[in-house]
PDB file of N, CA and C in Angstrom:
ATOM      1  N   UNK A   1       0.852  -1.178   0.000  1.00  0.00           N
ATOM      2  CA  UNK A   1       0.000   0.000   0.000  1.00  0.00           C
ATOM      3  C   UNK A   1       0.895   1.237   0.000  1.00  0.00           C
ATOM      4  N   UNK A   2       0.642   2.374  -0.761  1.00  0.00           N
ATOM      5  CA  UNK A   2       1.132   3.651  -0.991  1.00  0.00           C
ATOM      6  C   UNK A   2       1.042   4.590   0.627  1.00  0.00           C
ATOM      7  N   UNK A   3       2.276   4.875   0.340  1.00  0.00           N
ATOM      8  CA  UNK A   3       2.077   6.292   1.654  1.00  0.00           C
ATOM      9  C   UNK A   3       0.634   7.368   1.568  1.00  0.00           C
ATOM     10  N   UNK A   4       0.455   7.662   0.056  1.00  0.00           N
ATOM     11  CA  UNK A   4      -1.214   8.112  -0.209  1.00  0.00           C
ATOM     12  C   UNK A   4      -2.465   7.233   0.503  1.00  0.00           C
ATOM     13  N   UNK A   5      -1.936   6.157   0.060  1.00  0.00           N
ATOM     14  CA  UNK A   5      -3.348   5.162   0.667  1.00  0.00           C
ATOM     15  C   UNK A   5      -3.400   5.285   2.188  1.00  0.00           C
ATOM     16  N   UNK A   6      -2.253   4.926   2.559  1.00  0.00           N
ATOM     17  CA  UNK A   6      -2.341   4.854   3.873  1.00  0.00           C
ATOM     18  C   UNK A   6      -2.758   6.581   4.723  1.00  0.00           C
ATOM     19  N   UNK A   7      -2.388   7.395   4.288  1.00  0.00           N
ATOM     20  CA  UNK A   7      -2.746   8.789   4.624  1.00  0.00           C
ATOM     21  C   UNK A   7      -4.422   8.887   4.324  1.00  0.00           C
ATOM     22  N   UNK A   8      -4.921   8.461   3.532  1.00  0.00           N
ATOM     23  CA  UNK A   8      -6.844   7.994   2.925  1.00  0.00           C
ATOM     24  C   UNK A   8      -7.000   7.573   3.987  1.00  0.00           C
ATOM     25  N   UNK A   9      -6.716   5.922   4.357  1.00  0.00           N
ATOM     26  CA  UNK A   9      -7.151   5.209   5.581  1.00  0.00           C
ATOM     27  C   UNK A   9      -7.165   5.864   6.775  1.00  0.00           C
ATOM     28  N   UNK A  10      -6.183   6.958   7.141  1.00  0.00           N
ATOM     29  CA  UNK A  10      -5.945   7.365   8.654  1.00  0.00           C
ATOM     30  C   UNK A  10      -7.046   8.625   8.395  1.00  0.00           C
ATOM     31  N   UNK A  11      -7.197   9.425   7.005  1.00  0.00           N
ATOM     32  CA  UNK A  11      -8.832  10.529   7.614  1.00  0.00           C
ATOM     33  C   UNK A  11      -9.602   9.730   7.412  1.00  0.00           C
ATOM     34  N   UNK A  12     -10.258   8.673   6.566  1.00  0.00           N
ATOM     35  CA  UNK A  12     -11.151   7.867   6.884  1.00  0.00           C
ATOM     36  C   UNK A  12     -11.326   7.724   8.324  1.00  0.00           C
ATOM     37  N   UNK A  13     -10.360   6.777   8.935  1.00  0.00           N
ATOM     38  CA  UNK A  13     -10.540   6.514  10.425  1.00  0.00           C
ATOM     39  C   UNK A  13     -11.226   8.071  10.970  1.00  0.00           C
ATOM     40  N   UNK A  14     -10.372   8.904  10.826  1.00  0.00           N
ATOM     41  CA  UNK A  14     -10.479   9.888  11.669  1.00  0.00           C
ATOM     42  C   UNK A  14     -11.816  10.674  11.634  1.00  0.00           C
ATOM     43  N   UNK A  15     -12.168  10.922  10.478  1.00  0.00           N
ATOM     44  CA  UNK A  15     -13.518  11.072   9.861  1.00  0.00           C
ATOM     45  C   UNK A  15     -15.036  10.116  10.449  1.00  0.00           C
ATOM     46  N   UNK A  16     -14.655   8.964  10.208  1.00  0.00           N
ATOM     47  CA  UNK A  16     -15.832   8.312  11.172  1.00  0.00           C
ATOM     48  C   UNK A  16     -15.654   8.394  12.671  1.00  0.00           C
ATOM     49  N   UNK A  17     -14.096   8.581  13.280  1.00  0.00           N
ATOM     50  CA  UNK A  17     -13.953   8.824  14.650  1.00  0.00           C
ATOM     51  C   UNK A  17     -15.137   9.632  15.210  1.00  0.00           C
ATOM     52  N   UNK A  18     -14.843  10.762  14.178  1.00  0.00           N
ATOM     53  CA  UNK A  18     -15.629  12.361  14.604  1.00  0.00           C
ATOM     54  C   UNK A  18     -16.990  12.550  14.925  1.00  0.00           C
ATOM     55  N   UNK A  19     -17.275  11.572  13.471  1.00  0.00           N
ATOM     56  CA  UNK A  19     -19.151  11.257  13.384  1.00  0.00           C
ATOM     57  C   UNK A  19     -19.420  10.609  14.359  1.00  0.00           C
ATOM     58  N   UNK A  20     -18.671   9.656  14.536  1.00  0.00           N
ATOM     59  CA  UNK A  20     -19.499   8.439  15.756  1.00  0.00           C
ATOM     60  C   UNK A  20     -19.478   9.228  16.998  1.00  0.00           C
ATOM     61  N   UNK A  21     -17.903  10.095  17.224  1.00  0.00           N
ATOM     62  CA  UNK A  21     -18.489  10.561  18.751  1.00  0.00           C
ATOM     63  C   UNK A  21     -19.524  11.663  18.837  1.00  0.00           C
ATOM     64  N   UNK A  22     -19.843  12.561  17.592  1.00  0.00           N
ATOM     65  CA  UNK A  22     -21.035  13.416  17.707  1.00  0.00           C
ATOM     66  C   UNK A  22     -22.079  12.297  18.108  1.00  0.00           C
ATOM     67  N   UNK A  23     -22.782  11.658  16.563  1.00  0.00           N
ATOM     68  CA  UNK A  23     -23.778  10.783  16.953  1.00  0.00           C
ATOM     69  C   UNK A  23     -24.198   9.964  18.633  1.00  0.00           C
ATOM     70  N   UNK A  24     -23.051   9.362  18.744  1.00  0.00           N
ATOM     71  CA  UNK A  24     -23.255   8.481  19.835  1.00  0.00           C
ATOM     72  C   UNK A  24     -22.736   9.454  21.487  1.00  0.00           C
ATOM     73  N   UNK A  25     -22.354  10.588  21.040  1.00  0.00           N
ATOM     74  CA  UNK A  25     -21.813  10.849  22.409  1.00  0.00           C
ATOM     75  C   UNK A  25     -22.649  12.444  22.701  1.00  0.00           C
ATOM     76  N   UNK A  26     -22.001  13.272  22.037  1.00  0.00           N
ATOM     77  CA  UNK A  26     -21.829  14.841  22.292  1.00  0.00           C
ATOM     78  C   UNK A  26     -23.887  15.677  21.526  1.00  0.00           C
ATOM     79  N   UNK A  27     -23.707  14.628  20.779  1.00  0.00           N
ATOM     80  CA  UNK A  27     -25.706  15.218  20.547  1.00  0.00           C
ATOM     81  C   UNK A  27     -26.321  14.265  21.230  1.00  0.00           C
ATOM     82  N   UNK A  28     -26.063  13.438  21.875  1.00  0.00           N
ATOM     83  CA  UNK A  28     -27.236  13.009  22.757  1.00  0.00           C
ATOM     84  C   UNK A  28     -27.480  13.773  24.126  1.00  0.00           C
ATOM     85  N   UNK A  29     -25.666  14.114  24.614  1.00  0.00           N
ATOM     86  CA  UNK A  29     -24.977  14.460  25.627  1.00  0.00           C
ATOM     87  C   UNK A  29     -26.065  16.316  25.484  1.00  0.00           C
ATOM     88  N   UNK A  30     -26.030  16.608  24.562  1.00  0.00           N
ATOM     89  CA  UNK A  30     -26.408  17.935  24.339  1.00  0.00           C
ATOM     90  C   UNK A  30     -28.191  17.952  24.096  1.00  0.00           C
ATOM     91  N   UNK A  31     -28.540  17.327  23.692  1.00  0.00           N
ATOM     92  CA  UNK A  31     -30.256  16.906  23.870  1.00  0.00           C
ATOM     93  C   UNK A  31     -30.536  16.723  25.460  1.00  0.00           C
ATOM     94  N   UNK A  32     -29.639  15.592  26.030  1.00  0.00           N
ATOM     95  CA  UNK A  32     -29.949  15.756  27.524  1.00  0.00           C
ATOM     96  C   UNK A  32     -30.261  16.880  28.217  1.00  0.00           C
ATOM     97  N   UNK A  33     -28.707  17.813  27.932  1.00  0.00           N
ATOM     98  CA  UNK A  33     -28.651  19.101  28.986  1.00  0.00           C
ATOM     99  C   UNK A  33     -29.879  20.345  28.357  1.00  0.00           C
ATOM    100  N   UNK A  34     -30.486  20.235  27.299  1.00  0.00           N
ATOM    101  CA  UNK A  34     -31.503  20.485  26.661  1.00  0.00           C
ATOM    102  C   UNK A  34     -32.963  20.050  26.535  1.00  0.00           C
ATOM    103  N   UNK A  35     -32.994  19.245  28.309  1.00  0.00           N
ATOM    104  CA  UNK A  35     -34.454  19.022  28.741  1.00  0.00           C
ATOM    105  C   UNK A  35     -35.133  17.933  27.386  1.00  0.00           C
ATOM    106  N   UNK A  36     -34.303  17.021  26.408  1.00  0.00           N
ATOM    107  CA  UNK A  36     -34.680  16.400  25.290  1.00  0.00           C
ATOM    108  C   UNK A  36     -35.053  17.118  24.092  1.00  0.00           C
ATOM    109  N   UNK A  37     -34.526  18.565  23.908  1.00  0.00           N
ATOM    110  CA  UNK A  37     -34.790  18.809  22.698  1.00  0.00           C
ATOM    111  C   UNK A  37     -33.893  18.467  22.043  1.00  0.00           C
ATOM    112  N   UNK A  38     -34.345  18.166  20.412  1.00  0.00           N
ATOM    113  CA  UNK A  38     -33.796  17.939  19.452  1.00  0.00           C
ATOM    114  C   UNK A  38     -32.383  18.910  19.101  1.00  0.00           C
ATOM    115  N   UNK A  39     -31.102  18.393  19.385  1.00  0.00           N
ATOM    116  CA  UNK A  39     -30.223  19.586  18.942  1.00  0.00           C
ATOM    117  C   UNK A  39     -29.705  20.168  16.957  1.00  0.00           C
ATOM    118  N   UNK A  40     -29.273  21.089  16.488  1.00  0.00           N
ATOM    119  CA  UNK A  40     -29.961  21.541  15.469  1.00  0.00           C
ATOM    120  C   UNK A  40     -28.747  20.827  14.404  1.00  0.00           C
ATOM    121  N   UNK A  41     -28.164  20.028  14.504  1.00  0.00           N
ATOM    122  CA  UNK A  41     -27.720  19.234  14.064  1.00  0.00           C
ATOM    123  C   UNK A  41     -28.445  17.949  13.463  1.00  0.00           C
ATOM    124  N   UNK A  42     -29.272  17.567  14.149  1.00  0.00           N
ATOM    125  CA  UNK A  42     -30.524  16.611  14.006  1.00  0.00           C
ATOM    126  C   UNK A  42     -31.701  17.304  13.419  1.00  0.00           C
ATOM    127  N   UNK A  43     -31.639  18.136  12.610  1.00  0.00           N
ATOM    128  CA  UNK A  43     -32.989  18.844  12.492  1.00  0.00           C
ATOM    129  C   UNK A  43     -32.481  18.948  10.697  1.00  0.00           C
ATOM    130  N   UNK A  44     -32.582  17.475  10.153  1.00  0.00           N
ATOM    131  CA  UNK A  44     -32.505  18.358   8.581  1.00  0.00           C
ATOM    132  C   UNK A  44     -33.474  18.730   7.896  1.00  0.00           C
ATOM    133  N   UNK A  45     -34.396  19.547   8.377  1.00  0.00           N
ATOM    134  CA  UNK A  45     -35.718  20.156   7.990  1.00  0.00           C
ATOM    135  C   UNK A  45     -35.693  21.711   8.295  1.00  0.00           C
ATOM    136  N   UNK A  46     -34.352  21.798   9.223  1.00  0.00           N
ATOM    137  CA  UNK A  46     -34.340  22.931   9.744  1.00  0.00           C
ATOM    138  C   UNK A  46     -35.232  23.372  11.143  1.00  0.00           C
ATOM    139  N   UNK A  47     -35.055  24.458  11.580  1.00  0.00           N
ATOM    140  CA  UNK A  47     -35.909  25.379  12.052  1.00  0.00           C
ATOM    141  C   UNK A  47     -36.131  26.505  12.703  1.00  0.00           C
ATOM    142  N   UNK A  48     -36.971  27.169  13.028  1.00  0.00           N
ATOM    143  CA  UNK A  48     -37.447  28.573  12.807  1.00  0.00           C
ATOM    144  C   UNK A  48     -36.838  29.530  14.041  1.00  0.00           C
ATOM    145  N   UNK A  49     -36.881  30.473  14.527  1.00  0.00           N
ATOM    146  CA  UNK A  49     -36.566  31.308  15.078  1.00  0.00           C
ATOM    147  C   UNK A  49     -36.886  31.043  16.352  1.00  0.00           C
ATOM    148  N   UNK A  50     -37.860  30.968  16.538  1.00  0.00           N
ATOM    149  CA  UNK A  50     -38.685  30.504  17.885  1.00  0.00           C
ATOM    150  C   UNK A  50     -38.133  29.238  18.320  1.00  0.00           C
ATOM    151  N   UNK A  51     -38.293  28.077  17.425  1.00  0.00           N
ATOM    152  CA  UNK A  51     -37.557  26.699  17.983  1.00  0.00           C
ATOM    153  C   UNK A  51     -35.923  26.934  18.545  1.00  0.00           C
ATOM    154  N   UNK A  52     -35.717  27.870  17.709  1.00  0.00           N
ATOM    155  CA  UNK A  52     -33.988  27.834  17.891  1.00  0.00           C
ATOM    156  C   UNK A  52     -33.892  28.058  19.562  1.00  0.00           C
ATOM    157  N   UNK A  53     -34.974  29.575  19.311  1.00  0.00           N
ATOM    158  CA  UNK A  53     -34.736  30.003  21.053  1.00  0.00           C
ATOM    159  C   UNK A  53     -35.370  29.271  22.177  1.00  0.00           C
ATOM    160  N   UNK A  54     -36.151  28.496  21.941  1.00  0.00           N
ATOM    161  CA  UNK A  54     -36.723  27.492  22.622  1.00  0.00           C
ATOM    162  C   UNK A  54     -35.562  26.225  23.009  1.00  0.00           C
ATOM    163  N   UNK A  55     -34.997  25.911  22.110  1.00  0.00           N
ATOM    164  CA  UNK A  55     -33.884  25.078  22.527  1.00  0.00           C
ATOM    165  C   UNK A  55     -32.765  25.663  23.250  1.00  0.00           C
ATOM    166  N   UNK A  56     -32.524  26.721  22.843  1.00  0.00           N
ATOM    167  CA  UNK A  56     -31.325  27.391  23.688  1.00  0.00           C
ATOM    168  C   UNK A  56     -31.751  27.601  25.092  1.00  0.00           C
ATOM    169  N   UNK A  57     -32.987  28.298  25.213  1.00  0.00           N
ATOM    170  CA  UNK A  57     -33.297  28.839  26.425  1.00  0.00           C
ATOM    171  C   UNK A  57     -33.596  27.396  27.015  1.00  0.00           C
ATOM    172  N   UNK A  58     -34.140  26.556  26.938  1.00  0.00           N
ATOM    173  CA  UNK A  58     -34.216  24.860  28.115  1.00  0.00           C
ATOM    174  C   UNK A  58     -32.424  24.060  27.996  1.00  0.00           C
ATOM    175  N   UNK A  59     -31.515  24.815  27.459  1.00  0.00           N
ATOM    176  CA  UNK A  59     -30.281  23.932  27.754  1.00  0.00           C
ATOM    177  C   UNK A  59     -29.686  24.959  28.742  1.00  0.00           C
ATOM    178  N   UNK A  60     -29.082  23.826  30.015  1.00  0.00           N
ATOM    179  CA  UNK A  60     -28.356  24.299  31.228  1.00  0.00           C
ATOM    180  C   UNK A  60     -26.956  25.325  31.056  1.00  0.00           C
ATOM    181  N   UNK A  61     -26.478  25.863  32.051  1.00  0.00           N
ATOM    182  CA  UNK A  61     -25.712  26.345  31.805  1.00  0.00           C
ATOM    183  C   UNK A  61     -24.370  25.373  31.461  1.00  0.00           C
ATOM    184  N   UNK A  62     -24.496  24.311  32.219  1.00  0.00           N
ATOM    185  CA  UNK A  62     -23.198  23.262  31.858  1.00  0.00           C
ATOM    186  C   UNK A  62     -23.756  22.964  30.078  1.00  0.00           C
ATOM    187  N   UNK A  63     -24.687  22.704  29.894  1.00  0.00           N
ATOM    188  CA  UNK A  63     -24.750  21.825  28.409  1.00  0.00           C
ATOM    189  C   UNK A  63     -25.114  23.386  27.518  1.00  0.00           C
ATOM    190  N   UNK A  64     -24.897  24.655  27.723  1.00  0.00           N
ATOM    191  CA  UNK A  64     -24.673  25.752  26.586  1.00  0.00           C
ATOM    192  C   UNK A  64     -22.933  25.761  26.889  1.00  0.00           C
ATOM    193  N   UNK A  65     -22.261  25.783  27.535  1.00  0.00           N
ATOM    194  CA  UNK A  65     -20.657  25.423  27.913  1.00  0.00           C
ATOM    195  C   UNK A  65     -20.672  24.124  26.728  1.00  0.00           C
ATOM    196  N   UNK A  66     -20.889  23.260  27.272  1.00  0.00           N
ATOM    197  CA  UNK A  66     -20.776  21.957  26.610  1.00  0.00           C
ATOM    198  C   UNK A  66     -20.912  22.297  24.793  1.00  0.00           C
ATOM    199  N   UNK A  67     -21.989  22.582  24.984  1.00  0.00           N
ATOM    200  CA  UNK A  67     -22.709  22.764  23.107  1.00  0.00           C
ATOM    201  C   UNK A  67     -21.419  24.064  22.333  1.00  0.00           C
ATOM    202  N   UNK A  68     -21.337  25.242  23.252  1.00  0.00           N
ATOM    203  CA  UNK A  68     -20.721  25.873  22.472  1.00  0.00           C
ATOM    204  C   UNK A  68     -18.432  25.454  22.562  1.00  0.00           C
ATOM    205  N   UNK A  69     -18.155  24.683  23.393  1.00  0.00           N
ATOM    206  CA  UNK A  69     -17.012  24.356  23.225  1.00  0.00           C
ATOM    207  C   UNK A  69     -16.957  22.959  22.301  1.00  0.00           C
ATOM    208  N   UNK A  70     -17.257  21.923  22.819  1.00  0.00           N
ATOM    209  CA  UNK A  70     -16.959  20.252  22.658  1.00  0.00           C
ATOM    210  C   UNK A  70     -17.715  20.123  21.314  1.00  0.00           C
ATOM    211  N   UNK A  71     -18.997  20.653  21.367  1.00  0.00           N
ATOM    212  CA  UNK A  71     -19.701  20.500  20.098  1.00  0.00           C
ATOM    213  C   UNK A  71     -19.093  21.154  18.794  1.00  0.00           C
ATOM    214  N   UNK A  72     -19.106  22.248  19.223  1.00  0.00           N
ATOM    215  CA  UNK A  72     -18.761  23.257  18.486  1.00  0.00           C
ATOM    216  C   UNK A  72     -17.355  22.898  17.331  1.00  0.00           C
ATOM    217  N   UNK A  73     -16.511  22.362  18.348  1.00  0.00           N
ATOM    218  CA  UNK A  73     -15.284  21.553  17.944  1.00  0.00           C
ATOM    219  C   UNK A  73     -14.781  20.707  16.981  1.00  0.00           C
ATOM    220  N   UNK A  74     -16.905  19.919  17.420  1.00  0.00           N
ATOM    221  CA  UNK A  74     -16.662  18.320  16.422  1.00  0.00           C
ATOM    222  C   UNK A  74     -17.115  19.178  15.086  1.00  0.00           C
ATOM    223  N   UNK A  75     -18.050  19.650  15.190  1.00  0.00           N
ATOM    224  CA  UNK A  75     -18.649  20.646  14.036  1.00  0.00           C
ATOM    225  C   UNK A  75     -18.037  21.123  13.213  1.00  0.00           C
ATOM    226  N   UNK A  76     -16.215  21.320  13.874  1.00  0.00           N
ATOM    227  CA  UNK A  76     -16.036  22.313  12.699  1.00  0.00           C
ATOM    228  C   UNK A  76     -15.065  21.745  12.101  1.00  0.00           C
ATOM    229  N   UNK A  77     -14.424  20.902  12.866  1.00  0.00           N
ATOM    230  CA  UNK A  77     -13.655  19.699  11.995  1.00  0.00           C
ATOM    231  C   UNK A  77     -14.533  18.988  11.166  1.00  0.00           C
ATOM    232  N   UNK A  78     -15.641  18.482  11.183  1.00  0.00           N
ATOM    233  CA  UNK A  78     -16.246  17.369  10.332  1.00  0.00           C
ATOM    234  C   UNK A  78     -16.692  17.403   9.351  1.00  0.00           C
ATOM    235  N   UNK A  79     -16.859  18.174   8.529  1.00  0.00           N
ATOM    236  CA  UNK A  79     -16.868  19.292   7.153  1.00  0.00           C
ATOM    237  C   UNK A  79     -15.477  18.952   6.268  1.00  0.00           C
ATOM    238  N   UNK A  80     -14.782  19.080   7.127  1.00  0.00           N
ATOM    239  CA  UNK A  80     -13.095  19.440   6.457  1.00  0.00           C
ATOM    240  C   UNK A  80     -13.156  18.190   6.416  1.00  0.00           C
ATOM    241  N   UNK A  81     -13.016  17.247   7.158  1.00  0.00           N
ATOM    242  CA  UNK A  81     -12.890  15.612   7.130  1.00  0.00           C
ATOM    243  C   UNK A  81     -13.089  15.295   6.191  1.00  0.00           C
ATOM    244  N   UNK A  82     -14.809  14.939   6.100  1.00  0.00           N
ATOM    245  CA  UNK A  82     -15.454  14.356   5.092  1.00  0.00           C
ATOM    246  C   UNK A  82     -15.204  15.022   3.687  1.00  0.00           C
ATOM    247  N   UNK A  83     -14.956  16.259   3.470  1.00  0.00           N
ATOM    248  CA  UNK A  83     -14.455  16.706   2.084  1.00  0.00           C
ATOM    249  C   UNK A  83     -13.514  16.490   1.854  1.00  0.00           C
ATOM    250  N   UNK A  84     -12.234  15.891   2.220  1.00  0.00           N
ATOM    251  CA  UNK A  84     -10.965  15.444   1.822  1.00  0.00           C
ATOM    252  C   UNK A  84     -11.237  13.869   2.187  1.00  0.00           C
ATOM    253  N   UNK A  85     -11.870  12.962   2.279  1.00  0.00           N
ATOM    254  CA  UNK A  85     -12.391  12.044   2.089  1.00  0.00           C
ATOM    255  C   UNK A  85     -12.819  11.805   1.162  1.00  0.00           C
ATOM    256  N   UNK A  86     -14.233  12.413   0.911  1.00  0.00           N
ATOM    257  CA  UNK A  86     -14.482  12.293  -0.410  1.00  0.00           C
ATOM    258  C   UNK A  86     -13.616  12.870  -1.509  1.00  0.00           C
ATOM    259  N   UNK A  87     -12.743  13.902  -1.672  1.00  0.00           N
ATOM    260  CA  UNK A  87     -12.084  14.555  -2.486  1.00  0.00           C
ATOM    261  C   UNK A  87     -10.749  12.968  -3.137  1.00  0.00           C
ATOM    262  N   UNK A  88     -10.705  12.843  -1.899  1.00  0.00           N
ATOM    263  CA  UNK A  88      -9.340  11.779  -2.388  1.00  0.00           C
ATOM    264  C   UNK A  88     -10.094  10.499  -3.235  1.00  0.00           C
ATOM    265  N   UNK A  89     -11.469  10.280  -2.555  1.00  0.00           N
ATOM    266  CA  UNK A  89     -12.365   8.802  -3.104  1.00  0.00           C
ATOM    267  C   UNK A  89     -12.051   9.385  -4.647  1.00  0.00           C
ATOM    268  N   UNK A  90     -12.989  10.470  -5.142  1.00  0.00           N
ATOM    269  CA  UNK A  90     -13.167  10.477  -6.552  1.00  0.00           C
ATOM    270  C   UNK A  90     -12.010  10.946  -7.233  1.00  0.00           C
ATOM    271  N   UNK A  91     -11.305  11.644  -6.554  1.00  0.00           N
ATOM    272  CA  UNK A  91      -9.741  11.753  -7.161  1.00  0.00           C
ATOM    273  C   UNK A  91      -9.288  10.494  -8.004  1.00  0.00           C
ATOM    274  N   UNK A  92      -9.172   8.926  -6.966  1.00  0.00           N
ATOM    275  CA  UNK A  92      -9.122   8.087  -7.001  1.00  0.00           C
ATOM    276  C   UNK A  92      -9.741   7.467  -8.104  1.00  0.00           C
ATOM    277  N   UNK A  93     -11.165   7.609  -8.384  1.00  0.00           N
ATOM    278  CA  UNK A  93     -11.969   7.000  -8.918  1.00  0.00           C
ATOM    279  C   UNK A  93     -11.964   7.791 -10.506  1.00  0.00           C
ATOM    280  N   UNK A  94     -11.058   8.778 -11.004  1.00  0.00           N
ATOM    281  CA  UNK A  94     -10.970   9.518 -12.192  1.00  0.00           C
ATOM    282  C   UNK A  94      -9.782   9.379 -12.324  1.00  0.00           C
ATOM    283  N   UNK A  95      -8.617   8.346 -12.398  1.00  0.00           N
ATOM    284  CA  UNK A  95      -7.444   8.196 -12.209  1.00  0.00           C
ATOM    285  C   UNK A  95      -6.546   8.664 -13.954  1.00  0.00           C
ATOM    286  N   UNK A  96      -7.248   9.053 -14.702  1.00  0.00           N
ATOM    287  CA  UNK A  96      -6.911   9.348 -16.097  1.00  0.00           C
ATOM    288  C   UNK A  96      -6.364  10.356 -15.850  1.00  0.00           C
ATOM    289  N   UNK A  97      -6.796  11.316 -15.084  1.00  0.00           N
ATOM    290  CA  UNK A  97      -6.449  13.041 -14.931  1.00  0.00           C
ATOM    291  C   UNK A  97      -5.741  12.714 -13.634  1.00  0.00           C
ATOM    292  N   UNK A  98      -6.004  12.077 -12.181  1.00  0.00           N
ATOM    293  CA  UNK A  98      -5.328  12.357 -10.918  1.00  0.00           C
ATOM    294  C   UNK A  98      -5.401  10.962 -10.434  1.00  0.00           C
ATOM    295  N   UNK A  99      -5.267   9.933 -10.774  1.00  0.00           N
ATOM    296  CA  UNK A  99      -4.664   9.239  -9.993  1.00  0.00           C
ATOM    297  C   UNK A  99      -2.915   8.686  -9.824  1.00  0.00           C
ATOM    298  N   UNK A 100      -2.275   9.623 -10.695  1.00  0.00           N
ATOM    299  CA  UNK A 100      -0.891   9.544 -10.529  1.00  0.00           C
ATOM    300  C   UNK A 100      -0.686   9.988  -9.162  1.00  0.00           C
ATOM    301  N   UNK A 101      -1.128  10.561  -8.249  1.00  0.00           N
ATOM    302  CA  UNK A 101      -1.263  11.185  -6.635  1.00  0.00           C
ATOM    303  C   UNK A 101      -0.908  10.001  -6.169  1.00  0.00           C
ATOM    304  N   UNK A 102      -1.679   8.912  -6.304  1.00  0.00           N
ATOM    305  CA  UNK A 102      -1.783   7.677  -5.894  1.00  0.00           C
ATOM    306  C   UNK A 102      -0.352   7.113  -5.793  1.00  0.00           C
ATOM    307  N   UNK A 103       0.055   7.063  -6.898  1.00  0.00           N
ATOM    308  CA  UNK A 103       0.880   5.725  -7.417  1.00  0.00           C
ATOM    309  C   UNK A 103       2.296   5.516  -6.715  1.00  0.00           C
TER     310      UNK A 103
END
């Protein structure tokens, strides 16, 4: 395996690292301290002005700490992740023009 490949495999890893601990850890963790509202991460429908402040105003002072550091964190790495993830997949997958990167 290529030093490229292996650099793919480690944001892969790192990339699902990120997701799984939002999913399974830091939005449930943040729905809790939010009396069970839905946090706006989970909302791909969106929503309105009123919901927003409705959720903010029922989360504690530990879980608005929580939401705006830890969350905030995974949030803004996990964008960048997954686009150089996918960037390298189809890179990969159009190898006529860029998969010499690879080789």
């Amino acid at each position: 395996m290529s030093k490229g490949w292996k650099i793919y495999w480690v944001v892969v890893f790192v990339t699902v690292t990120n997701y799984l601990t939002m999913v399974l850890w830091s939005l449930p963790l943040v729905s809790d301290m939010a009396g069970g509202g839905v946090p706006f991460d989970m909302r791909p429908s969106g929503y309105s002005f009123e919901e927003a402040q409705v959720f903010l105003m029922a989360m504690s002072n530990k879980g608005r700490d929580f939401y705006l550091n830890t969350q905030h964190l995974l949030d803004f790495f996990y964008p960048t992740l997954f686009a150089i993830t996918v960037a390298i997949a189809l890179i990969h997958l159009v190898p006529r023009y860029w998969g010499w990167i690879f080789e």
